[in-house]
Structure formats: C-alpha cells, structure tokens
Protein backbone atom coordinates (compact mmCIF):
# COMPACT_ATOMS: atom_id res chain seq x y z
CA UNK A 1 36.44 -58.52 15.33
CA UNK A 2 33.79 -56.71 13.91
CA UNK A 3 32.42 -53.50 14.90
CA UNK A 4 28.84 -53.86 14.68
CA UNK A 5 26.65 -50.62 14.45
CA UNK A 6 24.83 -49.58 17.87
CA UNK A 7 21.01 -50.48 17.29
CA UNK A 8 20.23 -46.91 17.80
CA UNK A 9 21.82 -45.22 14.71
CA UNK A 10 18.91 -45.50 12.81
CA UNK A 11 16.87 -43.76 15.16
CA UNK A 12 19.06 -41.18 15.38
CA UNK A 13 19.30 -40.82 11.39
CA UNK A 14 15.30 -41.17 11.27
CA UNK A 15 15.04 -38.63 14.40
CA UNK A 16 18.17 -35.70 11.98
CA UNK A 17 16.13 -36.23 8.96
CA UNK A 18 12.57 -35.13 11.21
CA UNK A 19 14.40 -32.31 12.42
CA UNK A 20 15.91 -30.75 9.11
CA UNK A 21 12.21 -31.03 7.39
CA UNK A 22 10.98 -29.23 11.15
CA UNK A 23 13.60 -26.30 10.26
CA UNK A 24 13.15 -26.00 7.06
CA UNK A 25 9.39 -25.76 7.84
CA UNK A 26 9.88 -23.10 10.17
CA UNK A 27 12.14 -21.55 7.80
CA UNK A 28 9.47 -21.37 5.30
CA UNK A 29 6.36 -20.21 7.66
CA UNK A 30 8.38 -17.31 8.87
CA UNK A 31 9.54 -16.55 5.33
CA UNK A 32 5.80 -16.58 4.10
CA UNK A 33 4.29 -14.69 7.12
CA UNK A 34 7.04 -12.23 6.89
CA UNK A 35 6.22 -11.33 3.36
CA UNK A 36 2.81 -11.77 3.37
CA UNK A 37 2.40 -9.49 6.95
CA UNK A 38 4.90 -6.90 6.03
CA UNK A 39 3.79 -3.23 4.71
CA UNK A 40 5.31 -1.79 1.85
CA UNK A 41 8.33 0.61 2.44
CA UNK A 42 6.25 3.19 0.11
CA UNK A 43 2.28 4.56 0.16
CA UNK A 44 0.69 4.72 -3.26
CA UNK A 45 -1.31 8.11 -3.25
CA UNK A 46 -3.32 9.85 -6.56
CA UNK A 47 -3.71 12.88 -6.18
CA UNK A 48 -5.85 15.23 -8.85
CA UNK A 49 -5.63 18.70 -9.40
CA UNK A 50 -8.69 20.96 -10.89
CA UNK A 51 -7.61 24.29 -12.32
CA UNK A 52 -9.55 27.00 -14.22
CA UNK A 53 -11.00 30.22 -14.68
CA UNK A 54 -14.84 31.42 -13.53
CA UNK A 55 -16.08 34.24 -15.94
CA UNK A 56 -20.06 35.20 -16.73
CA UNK A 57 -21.65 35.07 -19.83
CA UNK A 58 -19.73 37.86 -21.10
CA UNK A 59 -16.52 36.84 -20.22
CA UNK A 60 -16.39 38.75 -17.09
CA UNK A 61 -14.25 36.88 -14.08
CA UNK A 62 -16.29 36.44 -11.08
CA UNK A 63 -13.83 37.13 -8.21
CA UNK A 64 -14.56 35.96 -4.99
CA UNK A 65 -16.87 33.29 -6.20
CA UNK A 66 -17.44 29.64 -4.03
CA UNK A 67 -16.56 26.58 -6.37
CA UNK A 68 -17.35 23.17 -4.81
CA UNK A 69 -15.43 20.00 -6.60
CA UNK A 70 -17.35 16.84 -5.91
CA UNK A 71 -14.51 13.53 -5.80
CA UNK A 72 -17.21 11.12 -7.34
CA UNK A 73 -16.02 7.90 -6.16
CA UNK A 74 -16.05 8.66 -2.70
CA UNK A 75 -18.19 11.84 -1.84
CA UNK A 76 -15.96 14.00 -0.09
CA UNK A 77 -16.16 17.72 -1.32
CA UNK A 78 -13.18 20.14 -1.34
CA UNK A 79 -13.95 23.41 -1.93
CA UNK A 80 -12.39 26.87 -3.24
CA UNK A 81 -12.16 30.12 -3.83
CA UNK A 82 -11.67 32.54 -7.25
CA UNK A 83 -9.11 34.57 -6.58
CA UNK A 84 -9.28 38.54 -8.08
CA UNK A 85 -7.78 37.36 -10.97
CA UNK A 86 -10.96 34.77 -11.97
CA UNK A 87 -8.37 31.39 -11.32
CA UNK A 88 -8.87 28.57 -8.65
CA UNK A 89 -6.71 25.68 -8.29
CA UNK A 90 -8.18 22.42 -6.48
CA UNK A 91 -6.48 19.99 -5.48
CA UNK A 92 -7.80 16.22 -3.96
C-alpha cells in the first residue's frame, strides 16, 4: 500500500513559507525604525572661545570695560567684562 500525501500539505507548505517572509518582514521594519528613530548615545556641541586684551590708543588697558561678542549665524550676544588686568575671555 501506498501512503499517499494528505491533500492539505501543500497548503500548509504555501501557508510556512507566508509566514517566514511575514517574520522576516517584521524583523526588518523594527530593525529600520529602530535605527532610523533612535538618538545618538553622544550630542555634537562647538563651542568657540574669544580671548584678548582691550587697551586705548596708547596702549593703555581699559579695565572694567563692556565687550559684546555677536555669534553671527544665529544672533545671540554673550557678553563680558575686562578684568583689571585689560583680558576677557568669551566663550559661546
């Protein structure tokens, strides 16, 4: 006697072969959103820093004096003060 195959084998093959490509879909979406939604472990930051000394015309330091550093590409001003010694430091 011969053992046929059950008429619904096929079905089931067709029906394994629909699932796999489903995981392996949703395998790949999460994989993509996951990497495309996720924020960097690290913050990229520039920073500048503006140092000098403020003297007159003859080379006289102006203590106490207000400098104003403009940060062209967005506006903001950050401002300082010469110290006794005619230095400032500014940093953005």
């Amino acid at each position: 006697m011969h053992q046929q195959d059950h008429p619904s084998e096929p079905r089931r093959a067709h029906l394994s072969t629909v699932v796999s490509v489903l995981w392996c879909f949703a395998a790949a979406v999460v994989f993509f959103l996951g990497t495309a939604l996720s924020t960097p472990a690290y913050e990229q930051e520039t920073h500048a820093e503006l140092q000098g000394k403020v003297v007159d015309s003859t080379g006289a330091v102006i203590k106490g004096a207000q400098v104003t550093v403009l940060e062209l590409t967005t506006g903001v001003p950050t401002q300082t003060v010469i110290n006794d010694t005619g230095e400032s430091r500014c940093r953005s």
